[in-house]
Protein backbone atom coordinates (compact mmCIF):
# COMPACT_ATOMS: atom_id res chain seq x y z
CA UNK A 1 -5.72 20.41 42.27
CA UNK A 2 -9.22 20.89 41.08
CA UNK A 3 -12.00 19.12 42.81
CA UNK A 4 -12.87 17.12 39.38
CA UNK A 5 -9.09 16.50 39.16
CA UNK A 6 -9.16 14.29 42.63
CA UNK A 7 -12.85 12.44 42.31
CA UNK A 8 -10.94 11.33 38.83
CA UNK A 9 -8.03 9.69 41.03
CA UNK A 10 -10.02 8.47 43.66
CA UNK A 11 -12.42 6.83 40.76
CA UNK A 12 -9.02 5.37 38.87
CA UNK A 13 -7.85 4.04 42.02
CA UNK A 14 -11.56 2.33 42.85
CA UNK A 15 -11.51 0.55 39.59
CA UNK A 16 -7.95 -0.87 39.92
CA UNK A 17 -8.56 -2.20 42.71
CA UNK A 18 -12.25 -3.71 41.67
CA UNK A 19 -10.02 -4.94 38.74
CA UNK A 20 -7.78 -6.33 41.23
CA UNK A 21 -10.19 -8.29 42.94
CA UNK A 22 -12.30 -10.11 40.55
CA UNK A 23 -8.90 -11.04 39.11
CA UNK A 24 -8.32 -12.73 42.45
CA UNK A 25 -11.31 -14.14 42.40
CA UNK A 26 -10.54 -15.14 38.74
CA UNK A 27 -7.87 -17.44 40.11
CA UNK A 28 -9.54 -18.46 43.08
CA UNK A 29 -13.14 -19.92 41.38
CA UNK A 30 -14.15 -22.70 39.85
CA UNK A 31 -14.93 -23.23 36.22
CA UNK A 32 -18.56 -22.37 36.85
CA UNK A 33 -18.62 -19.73 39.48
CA UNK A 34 -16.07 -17.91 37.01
CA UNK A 35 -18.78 -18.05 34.15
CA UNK A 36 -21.40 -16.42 36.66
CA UNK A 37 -19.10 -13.99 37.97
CA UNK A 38 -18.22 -13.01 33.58
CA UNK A 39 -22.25 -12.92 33.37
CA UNK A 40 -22.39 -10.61 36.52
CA UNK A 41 -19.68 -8.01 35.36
CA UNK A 42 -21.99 -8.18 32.14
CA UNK A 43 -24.78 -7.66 34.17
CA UNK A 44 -23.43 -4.98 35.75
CA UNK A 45 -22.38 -2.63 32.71
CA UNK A 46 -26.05 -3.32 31.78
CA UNK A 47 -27.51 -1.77 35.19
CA UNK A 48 -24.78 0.99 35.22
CA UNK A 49 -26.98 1.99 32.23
CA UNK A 50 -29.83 2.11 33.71
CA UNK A 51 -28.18 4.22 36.89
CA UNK A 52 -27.12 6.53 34.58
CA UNK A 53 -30.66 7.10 32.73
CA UNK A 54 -33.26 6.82 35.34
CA UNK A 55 -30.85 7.10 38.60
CA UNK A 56 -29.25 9.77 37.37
CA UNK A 57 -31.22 11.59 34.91
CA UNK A 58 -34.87 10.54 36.37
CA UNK A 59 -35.66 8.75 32.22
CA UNK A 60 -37.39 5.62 32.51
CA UNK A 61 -36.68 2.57 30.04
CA UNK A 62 -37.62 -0.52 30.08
CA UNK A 63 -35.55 -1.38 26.37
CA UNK A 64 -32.02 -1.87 28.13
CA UNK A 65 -31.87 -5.16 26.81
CA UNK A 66 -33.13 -3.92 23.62
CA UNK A 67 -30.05 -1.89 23.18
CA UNK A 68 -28.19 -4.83 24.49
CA UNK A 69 -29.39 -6.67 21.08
CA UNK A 70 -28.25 -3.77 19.05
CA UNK A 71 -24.62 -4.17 20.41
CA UNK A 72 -25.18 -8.26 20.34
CA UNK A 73 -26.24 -8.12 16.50
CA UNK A 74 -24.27 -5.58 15.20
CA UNK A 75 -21.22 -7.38 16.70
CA UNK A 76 -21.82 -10.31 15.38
CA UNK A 77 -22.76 -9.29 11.47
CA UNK A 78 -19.39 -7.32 11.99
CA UNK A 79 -17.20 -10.63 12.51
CA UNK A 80 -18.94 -13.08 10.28
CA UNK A 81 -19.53 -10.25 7.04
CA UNK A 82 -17.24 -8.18 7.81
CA UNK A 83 -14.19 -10.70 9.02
CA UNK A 84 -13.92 -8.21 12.04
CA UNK A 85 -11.60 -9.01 15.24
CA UNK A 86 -13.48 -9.43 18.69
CA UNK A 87 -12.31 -6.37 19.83
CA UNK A 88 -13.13 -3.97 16.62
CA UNK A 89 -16.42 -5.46 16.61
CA UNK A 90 -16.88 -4.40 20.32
CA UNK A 91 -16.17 -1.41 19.10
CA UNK A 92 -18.31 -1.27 16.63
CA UNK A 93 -21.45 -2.70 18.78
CA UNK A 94 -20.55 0.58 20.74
CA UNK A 95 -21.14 2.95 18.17
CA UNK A 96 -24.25 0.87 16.87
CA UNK A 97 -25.73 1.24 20.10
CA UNK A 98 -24.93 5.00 20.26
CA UNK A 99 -26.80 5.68 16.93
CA UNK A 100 -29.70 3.79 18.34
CA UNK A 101 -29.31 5.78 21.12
CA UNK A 102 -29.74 8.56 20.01
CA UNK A 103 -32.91 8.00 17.69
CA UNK A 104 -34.42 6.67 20.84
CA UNK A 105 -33.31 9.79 22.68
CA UNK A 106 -34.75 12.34 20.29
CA UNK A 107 -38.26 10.51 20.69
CA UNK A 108 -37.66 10.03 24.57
CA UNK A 109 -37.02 14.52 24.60
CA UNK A 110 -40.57 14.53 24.00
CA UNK A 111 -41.61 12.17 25.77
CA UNK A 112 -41.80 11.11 29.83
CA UNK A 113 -42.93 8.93 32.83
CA UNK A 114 -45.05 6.31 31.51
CA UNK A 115 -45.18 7.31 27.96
CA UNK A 116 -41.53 6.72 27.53
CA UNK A 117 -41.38 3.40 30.06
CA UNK A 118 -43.77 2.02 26.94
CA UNK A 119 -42.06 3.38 23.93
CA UNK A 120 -39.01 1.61 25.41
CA UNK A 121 -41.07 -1.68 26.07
CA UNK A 122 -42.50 -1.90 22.42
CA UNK A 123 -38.83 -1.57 21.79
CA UNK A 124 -37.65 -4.54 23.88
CA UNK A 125 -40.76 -6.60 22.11
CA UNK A 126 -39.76 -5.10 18.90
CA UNK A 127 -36.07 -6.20 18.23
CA UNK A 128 -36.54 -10.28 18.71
CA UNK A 129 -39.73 -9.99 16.26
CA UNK A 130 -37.14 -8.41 13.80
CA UNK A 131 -34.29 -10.42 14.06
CA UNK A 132 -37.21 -13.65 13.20
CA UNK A 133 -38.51 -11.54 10.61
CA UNK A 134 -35.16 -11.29 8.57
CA UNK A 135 -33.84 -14.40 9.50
CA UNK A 136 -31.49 -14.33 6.11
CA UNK A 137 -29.78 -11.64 7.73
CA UNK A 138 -29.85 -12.05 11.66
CA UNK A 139 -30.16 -16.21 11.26
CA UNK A 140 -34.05 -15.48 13.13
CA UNK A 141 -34.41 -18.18 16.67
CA UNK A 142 -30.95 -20.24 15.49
CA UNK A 143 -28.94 -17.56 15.98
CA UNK A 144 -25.47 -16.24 15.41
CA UNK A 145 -22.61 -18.11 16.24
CA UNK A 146 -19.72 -15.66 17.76
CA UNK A 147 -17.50 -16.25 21.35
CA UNK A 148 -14.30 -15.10 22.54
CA UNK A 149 -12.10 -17.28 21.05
CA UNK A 150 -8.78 -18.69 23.14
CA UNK A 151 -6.97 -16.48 25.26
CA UNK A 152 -3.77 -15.02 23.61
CA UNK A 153 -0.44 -16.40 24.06
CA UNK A 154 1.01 -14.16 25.92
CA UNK A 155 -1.68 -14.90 29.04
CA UNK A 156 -1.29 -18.35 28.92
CA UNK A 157 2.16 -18.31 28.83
CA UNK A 158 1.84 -15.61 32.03
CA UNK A 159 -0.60 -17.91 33.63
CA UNK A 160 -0.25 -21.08 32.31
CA UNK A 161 -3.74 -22.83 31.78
CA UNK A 162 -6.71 -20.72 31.45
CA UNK A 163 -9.90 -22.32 30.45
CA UNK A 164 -13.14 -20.84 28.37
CA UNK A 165 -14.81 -19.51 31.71
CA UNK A 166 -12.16 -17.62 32.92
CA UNK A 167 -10.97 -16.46 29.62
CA UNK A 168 -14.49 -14.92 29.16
CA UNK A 169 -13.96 -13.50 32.95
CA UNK A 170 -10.68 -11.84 32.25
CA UNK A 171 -12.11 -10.76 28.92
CA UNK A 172 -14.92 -9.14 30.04
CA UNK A 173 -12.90 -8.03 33.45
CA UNK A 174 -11.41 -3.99 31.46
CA UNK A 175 -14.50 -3.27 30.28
CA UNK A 176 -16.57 -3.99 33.77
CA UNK A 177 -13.37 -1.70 35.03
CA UNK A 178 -13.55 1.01 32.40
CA UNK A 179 -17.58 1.07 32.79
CA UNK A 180 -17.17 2.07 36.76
CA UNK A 181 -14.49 4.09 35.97
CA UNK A 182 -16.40 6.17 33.11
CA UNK A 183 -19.39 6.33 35.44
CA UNK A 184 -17.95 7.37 38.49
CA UNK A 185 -16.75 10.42 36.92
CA UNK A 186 -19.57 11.19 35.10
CA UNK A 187 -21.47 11.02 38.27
CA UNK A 188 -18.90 13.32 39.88
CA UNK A 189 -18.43 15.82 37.33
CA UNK A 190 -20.21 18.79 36.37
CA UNK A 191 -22.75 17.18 33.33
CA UNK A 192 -23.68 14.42 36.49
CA UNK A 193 -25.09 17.25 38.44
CA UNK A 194 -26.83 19.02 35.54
CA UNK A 195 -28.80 15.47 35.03
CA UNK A 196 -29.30 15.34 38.92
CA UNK A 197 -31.04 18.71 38.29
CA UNK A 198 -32.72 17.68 35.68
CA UNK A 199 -34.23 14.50 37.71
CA UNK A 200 -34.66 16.19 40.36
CA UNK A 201 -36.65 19.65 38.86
CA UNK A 202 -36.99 19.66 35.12
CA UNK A 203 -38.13 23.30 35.49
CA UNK A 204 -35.43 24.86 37.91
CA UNK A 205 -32.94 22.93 35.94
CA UNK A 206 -33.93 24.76 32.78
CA UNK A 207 -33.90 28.36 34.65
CA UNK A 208 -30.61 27.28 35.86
CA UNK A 209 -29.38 26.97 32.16
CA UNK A 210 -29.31 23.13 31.73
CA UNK A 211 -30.60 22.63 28.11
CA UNK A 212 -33.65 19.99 28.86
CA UNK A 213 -33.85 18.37 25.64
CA UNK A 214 -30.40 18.35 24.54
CA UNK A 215 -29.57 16.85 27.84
CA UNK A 216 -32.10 13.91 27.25
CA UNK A 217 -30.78 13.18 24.62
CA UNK A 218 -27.39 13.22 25.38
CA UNK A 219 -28.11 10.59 28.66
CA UNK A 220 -29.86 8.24 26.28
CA UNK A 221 -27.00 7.95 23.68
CA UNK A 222 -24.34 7.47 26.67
CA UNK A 223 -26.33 4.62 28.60
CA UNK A 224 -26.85 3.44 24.88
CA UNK A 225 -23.27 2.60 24.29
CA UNK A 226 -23.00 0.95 28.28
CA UNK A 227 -26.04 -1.49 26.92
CA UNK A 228 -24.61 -1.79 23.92
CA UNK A 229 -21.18 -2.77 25.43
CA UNK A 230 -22.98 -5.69 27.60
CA UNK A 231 -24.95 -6.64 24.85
CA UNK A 232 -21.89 -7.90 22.79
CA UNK A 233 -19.87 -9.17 25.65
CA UNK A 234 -23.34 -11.05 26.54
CA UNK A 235 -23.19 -12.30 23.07
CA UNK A 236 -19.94 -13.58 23.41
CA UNK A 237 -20.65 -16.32 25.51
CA UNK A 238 -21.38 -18.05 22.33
CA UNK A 239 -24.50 -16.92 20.70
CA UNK A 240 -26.66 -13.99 19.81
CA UNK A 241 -30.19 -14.29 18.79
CA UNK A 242 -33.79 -13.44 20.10
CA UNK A 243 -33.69 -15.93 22.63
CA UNK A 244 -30.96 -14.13 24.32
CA UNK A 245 -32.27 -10.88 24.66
CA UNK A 246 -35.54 -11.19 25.51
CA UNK A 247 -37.71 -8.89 26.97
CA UNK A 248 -37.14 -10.35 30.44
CA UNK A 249 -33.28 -9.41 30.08
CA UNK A 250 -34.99 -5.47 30.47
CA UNK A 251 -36.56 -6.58 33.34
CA UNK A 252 -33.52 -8.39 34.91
CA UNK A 253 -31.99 -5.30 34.15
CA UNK A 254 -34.44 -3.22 36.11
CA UNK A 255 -35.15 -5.47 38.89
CA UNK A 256 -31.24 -5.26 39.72
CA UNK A 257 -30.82 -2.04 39.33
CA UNK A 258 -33.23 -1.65 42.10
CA UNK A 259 -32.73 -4.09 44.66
CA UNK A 260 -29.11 -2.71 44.97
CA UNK A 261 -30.04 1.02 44.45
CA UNK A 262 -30.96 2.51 40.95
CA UNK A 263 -29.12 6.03 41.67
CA UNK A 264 -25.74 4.13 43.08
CA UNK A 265 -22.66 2.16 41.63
CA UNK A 266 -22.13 -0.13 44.23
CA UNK A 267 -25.93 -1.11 44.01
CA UNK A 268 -25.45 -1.75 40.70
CA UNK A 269 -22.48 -4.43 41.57
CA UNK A 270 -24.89 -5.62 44.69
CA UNK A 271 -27.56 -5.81 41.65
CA UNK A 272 -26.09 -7.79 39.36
CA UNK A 273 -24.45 -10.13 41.58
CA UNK A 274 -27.84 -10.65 43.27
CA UNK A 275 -29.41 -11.51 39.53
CA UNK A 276 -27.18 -13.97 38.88
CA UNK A 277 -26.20 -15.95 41.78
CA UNK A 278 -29.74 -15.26 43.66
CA UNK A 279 -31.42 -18.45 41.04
CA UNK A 280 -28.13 -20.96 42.55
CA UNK A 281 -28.43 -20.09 46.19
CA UNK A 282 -32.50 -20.74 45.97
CA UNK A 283 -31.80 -23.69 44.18
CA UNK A 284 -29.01 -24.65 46.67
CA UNK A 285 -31.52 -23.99 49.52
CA UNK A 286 -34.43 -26.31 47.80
CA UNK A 287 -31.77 -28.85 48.13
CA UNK A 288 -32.66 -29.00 51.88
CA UNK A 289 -36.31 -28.27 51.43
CA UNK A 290 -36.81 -30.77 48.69
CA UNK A 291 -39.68 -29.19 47.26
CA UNK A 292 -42.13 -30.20 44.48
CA UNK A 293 -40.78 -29.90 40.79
CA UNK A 294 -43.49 -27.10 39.71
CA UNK A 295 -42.40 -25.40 43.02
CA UNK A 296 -38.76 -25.15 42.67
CA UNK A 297 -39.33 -24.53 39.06
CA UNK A 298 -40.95 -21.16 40.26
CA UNK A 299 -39.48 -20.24 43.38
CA UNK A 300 -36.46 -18.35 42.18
CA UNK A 301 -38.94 -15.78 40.38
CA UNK A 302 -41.08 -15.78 43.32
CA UNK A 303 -38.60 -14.67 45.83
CA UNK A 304 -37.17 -12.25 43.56
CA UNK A 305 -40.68 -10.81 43.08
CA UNK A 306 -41.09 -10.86 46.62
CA UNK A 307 -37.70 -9.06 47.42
CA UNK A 308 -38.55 -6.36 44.61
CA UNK A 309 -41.82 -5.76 45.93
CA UNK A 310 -40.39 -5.25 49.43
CA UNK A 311 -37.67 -3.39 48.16
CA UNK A 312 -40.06 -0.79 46.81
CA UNK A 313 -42.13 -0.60 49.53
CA UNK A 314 -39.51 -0.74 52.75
CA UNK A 315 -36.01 0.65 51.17
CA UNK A 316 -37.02 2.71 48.05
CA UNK A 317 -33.16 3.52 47.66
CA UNK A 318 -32.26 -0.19 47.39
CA UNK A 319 -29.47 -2.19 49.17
CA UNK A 320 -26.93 0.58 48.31
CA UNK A 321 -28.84 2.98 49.89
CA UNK A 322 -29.56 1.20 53.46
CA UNK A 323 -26.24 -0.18 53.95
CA UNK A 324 -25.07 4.30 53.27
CA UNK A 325 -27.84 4.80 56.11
CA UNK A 326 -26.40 2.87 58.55
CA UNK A 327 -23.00 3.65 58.09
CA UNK A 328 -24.22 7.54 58.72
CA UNK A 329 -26.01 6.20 61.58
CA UNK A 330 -22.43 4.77 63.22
């Protein structure tokens, strides 16, 4: 058995079992806590993006939520024009995103560092200013109405009741698994290392045969289609218009990609589970504080500020990467 052949068991049996758990936890929540948990599988798709761009391949954006429009809108025109099903018009926000992709990765193979961190931004401010400019089209700051719809028959029947937060959970749940699973072994397989190389030494990676541009091009239109594929399931919570992707969504993006570790998967979960539930347990912990109004209404950026500041400063390598450091240590 080859050495790819067993990281691609070990990654299918990972993602069952992740499967397996949320779907435990599926049961186990309440109404809310199940919506959070949907918006943090989301959220983590998004940031597996991002650790496959600049954890893997060194590229810097700061348009992941950009891209996350791309697979929002073109998802949505798909089912109200085009009388598309949910799941063909996830499909199709895939492949939108990959086309973007891949425009924005034949600039970004001439471009690097700080040059392409702000081609990406303008991005991320560009595509709300477009969907208000053609508002006949993408219905500008309204919005387009899309959601999941009611769970099939055949689950309800299986589980009996399941209600609109857990039927976006369980929706969302196969693609959360397929994005680990797809990442995992791109991480473990021969093209991860040639992007480690290229990271690592764009110059001994091209001696070594990696083609540099091709390559950049090729990571961009893959973490494309991840964005893309949170950008619709985002969406599908009901609405998709500038107001949900704004430029902050990038930064949300970035910010938990590195608290839990930008080159790691499980620091992507850690990520995205921190910027979702991190706003309710500050607000839980005002509770006790009982702080002013203009406080609380700032602490939760504050303290995750704070935390990415120290994060950057104390544990470069993010959660992920502390909590691999101490196990080495034991």
């Amino acid at each position: 058995m080859s050495k790819e052949s067993s990281y691609g068991r070990k990654n299918l049996l990972i993602s069952i079992v992740f499967a397996a758990l949320i779907f435990f936890l599926s049961i186990k929540l309440d109404p809310y806590n199940q919506g959070q948990l949907a918006v943090a599988l989301m959220m983590f798709i998004g940031i597996l993006s991002i650790v496959l761009l600049t954890g893997a391949s060194g590229q810097i954006s700061l348009g992941q939520g950009a891209l996350m429009a791309v697979g929002g809108f073109a998802a949505a025109l798909s089912i109200l024009n085009l009388g598309f099903s949910i799941w063909f018009a996830i499909i199709a926000a895939v492949l939108a995103a990959l086309v973007a992709g891949l425009l924005l990765g034949i600039a970004a193979a001439r471009l690097s560092g700080p040059y392409l961190a702000g081609t990406t931004l303008v991005i991320a401010l560009a595509i709300p200013s477009l969907a208000t400019r053609f508002d006949s089209v993408f219905a500008g700051d309204v919005g387009l109405n899309i959601d999941f719809g009611n769970p099939p028959g055949w689950l309800t029947s299986l589980m009996g009741e399941v209600g609109y937060e857990q039927w976006q959970l369980l929706a969302t749940l196969p693609f959360a698994a397929l994005a680990l699973f797809f990442t995992a072994n791109i991480l473990s397989s021969r093209t991860g290392r040639s992007w480690r190389a290229l990271r690592d030494h764009e110059i001994a990676a091209s001696l070594a045969g990696v083609k540099i541009s091709e390559t950049k091009i090729f990571v961009f239109v893959i973490s494309s289609g991840f964005a893309g594929l949170a950008g619709v399931l985002y969406g599908l919570r009901g609405i998709v218009g500038p107001s949900v992707y704004p430029i902050s969504l990038s930064l949300m993006l970035l910010t938990g990609a590195v608290l839990g570790g930008i080159r790691s998967i499980i620091g992507a979960l850690i990520g995205a589970i921190l910027v979702v539930f991190l706003p309710d347990l500050i607000e839980w912990l005002m509770g006790f504080l009982s702080p002013s109004e203009q406080v609380a209404n700032y602490l939760p950026a504050m303290i995750s500020s704070l935390l990415l500041i120290l994060t950057v400063v104390l544990n470069p390598g993010g959660i992920a990467a502390g909590l691999h450091h101490k196990k080495r240590r034991h």
